[in-house]
Protein backbone atom coordinates (compact mmCIF):
# COMPACT_ATOMS: atom_id res chain seq x y z
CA UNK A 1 127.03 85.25 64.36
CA UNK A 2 129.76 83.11 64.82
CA UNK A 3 130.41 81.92 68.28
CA UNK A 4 133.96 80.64 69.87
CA UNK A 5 134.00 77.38 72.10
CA UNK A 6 137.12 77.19 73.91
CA UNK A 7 139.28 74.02 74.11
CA UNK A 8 140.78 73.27 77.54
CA UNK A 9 142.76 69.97 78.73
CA UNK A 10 144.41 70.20 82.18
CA UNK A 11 143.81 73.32 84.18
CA UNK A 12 147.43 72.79 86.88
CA UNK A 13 150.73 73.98 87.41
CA UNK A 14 152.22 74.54 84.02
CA UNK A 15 155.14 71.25 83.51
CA UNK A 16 158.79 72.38 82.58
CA UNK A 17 160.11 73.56 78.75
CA UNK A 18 160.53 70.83 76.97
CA UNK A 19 157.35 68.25 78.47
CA UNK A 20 155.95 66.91 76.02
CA UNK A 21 152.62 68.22 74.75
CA UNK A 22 153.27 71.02 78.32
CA UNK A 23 150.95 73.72 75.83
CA UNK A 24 148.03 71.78 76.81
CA UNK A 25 147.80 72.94 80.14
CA UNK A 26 146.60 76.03 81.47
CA UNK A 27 147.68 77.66 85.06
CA UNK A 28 144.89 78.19 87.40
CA UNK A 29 145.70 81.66 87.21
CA UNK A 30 145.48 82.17 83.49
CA UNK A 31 141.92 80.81 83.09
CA UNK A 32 140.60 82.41 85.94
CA UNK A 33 142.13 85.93 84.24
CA UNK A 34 140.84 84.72 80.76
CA UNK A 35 137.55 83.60 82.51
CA UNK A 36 136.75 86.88 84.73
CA UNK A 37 137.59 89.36 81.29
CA UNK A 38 135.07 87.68 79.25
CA UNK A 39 132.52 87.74 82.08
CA UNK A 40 133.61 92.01 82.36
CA UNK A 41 133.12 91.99 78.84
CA UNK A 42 129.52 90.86 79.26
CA UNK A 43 129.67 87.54 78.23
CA UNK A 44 128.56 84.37 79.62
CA UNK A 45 130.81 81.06 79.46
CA UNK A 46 128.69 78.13 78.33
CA UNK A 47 127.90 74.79 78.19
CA UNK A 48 127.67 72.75 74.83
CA UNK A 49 124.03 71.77 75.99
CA UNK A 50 122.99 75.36 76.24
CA UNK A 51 125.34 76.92 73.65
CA UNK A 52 123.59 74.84 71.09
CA UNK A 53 120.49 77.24 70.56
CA UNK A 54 122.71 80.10 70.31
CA UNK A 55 124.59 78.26 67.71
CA UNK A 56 122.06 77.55 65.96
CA UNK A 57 120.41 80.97 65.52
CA UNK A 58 117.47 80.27 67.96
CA UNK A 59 118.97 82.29 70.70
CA UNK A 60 120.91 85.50 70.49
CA UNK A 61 123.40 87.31 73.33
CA UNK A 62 127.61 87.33 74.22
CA UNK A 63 127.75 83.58 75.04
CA UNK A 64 130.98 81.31 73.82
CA UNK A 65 131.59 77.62 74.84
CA UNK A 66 133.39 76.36 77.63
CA UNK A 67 134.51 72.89 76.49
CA UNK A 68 137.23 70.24 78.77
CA UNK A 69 138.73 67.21 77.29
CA UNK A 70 139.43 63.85 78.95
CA UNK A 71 138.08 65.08 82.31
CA UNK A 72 141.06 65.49 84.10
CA UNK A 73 140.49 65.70 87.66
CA UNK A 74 142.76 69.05 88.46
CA UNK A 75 139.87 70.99 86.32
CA UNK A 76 137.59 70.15 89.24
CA UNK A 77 139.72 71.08 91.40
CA UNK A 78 141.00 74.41 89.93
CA UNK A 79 138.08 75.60 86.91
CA UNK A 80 135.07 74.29 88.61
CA UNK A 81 135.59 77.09 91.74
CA UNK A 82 135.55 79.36 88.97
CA UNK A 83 132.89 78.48 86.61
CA UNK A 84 130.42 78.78 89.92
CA UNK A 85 132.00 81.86 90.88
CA UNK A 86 131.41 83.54 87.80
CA UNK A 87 127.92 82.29 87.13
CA UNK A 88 129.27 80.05 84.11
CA UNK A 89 128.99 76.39 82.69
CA UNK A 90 131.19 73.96 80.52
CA UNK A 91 131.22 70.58 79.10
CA UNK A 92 133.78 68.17 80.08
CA UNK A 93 134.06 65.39 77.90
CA UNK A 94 134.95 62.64 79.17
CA UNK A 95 136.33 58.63 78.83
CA UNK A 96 133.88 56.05 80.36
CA UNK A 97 136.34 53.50 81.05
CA UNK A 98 138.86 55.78 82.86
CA UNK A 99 136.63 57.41 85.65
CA UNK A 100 138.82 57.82 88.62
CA UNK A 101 141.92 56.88 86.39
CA UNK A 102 144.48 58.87 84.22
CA UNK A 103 145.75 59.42 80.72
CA UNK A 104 146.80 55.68 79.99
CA UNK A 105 146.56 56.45 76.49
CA UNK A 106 149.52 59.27 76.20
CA UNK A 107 152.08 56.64 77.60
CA UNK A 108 154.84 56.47 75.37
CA UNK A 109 154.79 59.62 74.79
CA UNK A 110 156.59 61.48 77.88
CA UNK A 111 153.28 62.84 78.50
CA UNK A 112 153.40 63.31 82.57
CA UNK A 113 150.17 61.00 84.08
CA UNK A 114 147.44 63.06 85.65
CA UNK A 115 144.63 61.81 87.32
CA UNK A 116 140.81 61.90 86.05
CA UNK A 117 137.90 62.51 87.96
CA UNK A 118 136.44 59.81 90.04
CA UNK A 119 132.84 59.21 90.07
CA UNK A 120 132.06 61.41 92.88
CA UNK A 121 133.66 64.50 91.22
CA UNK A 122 131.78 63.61 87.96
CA UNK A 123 128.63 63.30 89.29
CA UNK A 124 129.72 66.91 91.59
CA UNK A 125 130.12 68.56 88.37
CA UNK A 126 127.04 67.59 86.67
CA UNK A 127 124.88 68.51 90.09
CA UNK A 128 126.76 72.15 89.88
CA UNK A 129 125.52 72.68 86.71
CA UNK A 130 128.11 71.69 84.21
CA UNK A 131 127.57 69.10 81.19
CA UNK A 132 128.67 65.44 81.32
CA UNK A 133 130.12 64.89 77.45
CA UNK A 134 131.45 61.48 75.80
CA UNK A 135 135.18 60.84 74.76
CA UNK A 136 134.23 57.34 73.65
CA UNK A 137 135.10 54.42 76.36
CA UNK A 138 138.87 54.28 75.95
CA UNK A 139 139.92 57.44 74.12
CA UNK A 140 140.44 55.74 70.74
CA UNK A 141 141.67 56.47 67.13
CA UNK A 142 138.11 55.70 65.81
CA UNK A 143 139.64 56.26 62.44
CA UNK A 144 142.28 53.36 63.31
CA UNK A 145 140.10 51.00 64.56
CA UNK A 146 136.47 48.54 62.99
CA UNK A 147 133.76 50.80 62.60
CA UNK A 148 132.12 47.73 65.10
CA UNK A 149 134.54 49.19 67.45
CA UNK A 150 134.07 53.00 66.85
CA UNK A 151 129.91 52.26 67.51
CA UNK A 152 130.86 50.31 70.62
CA UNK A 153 132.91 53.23 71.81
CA UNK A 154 130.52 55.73 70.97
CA UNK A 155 127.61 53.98 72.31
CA UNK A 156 128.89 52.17 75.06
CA UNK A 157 130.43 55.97 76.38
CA UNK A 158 127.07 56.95 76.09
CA UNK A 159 125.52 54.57 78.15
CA UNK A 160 127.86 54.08 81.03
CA UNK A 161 128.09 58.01 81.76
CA UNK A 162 124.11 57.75 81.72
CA UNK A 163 124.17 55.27 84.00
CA UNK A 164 126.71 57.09 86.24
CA UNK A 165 124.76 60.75 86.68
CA UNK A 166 121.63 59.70 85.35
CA UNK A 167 120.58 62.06 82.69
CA UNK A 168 121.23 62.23 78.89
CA UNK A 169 124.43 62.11 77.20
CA UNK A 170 123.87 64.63 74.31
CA UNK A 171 127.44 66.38 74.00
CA UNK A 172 130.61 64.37 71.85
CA UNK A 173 134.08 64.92 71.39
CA UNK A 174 136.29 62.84 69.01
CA UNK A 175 139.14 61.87 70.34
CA UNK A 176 142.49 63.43 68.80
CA UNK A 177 139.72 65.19 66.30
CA UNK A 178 139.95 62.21 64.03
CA UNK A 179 136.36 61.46 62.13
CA UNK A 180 135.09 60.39 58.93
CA UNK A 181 132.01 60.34 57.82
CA UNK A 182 131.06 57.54 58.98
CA UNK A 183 131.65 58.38 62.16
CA UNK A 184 129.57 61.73 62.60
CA UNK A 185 126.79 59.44 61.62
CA UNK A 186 127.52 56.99 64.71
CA UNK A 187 127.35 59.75 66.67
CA UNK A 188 124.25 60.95 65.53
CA UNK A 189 122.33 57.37 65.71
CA UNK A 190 123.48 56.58 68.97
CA UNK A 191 121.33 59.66 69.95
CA UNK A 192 123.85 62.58 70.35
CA UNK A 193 122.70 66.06 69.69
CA UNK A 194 125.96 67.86 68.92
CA UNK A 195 130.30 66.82 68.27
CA UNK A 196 133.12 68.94 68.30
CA UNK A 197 136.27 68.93 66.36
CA UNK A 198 139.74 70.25 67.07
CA UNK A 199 139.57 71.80 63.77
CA UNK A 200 140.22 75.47 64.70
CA UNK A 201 137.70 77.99 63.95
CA UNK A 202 134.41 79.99 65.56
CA UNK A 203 130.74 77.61 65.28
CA UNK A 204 128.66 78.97 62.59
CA UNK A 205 124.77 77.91 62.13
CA UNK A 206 125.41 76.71 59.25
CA UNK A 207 128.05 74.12 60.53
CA UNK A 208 127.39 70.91 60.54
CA UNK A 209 126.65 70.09 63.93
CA UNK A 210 128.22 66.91 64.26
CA UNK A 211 131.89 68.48 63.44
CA UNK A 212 132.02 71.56 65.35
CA UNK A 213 134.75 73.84 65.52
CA UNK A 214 136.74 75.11 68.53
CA UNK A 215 139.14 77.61 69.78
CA UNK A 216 142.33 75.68 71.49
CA UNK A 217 143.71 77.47 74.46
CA UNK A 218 146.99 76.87 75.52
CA UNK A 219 149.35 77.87 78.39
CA UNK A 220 151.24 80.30 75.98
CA UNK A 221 147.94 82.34 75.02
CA UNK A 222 148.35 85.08 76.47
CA UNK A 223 145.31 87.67 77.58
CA UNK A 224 145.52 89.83 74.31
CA UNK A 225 145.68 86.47 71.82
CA UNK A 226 143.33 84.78 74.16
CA UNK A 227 140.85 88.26 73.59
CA UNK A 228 141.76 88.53 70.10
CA UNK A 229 140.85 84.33 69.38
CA UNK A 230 137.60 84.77 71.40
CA UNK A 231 136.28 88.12 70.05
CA UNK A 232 137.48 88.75 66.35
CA UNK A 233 136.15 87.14 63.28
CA UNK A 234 139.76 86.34 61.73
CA UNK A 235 139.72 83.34 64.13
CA UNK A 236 136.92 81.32 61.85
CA UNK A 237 139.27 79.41 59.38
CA UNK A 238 139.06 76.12 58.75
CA UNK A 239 142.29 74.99 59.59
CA UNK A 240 144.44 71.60 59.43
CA UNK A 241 143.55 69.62 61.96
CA UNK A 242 145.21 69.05 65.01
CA UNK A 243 145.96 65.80 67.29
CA UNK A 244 145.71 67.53 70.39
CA UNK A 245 142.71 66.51 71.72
């Protein structure tokens, strides 16, 4: 049965028409709404750690995947009271060498800076429940830079968010949703379980589970699309993929 995994950025006040890259945030308001009607639907938000059996056929129920990028510190503040209200978990993903920083890699690009989550707040929302995932040590192109550099990045992540909430690492996100090859096989030797994509499409067992598929959610999906992306099968093409991550 394919399952969706939702892709989330920033979870704030929505920036003005015309801000650059403005889909990728989501008002407070709208995940909490898209949040509650999957949980009165009877299904249960998920972490990538404990998605994974589902995924892979050893588990059955309603379950999708609850997946962050870059750990930006307004989810704490706004998703987290909601994932623990509503009995879920998710998987934030995020970069090693910018805990307690911002988005220093969207400059240039009008992208408005937001702050990340410090270590406190990381460490909060792996005691809550939640999944600590890698987005590499500086949010890189790996396909743009030595694949000496894409290891370090992928390993050294790895380590340092280990060393920070001290449990395993097992949950990957490529940055932008670039990967080759080679790279899904970094992943996997430096002793991840599972990587996700922003390909679009539902997670099938038969996926490859180093290149997952999500579901992007953005601040113009509204309740029906957001129902109709989580819940219908039409929703599991492999499409282009996007650099959104």
């Amino acid at each position: 049965m394919p399952i969706p995994i939702l892709t989330y950025h920033q979870i704030d006040i929505v920036p003005p028409h015309g801000t650059p890259f403005r889909g990728l945030t989501v008002s407070p308001r709208q995940f909490r709404l898209q949040m509650t009607w999957m949980r009165r639907l009877g299904y249960r938000g998920l972490s990538m750690r404990e998605l994974m059996p589902y995924i892979q056929g050893k588990a059955v129920g309603k379950v999708f995947g609850i997946t962050f990028d870059d750990g930006f510190r307004n989810v704490h503040r706004h998703a987290l009271p909601v994932l623990a209200e509503l009995g879920f978990s998710a998987t934030n993903y995020f970069v090693a060498g910018q805990i307690d920083g911002s988005n220093v890699w969207d400059t240039g690009q009008g992208i408005p800076p937001a702050a990340l989550m410090n270590a406190a707040e990381v460490r909060e929302w792996a005691r809550l429940g939640n999944e600590v995932g890698a987005h590499t040590i500086d949010h890189v192109h790996l396909s743009a830079v030595p694949l000496a550099e894409a290891r370090r990045q992928i390993e050294g992540c790895k380590a340092k968010l280990e060393d920070l909430v001290s449990m395993p690492i097992t949950a990957f996100c490529y940055p932008y949703g670039e990967q080759q090859a080679a790279h899904r096989e970094l992943v996997r030797e430096a002793g991840y379980d599972n990587a996700t994509l922003t390909q679009r499409g539902l997670a099938r067992a038969d996926d490859d589970p180093f290149g997952l598929p999500r579901v992007n959610v953005h601040c113009g999906t509204n309740l029906l699309r957001f129902l109709q992306k989580c819940l219908t099968r039409h929703e599991d093409k492999r499409r282009a993929i996007g650099l959104e991550s």
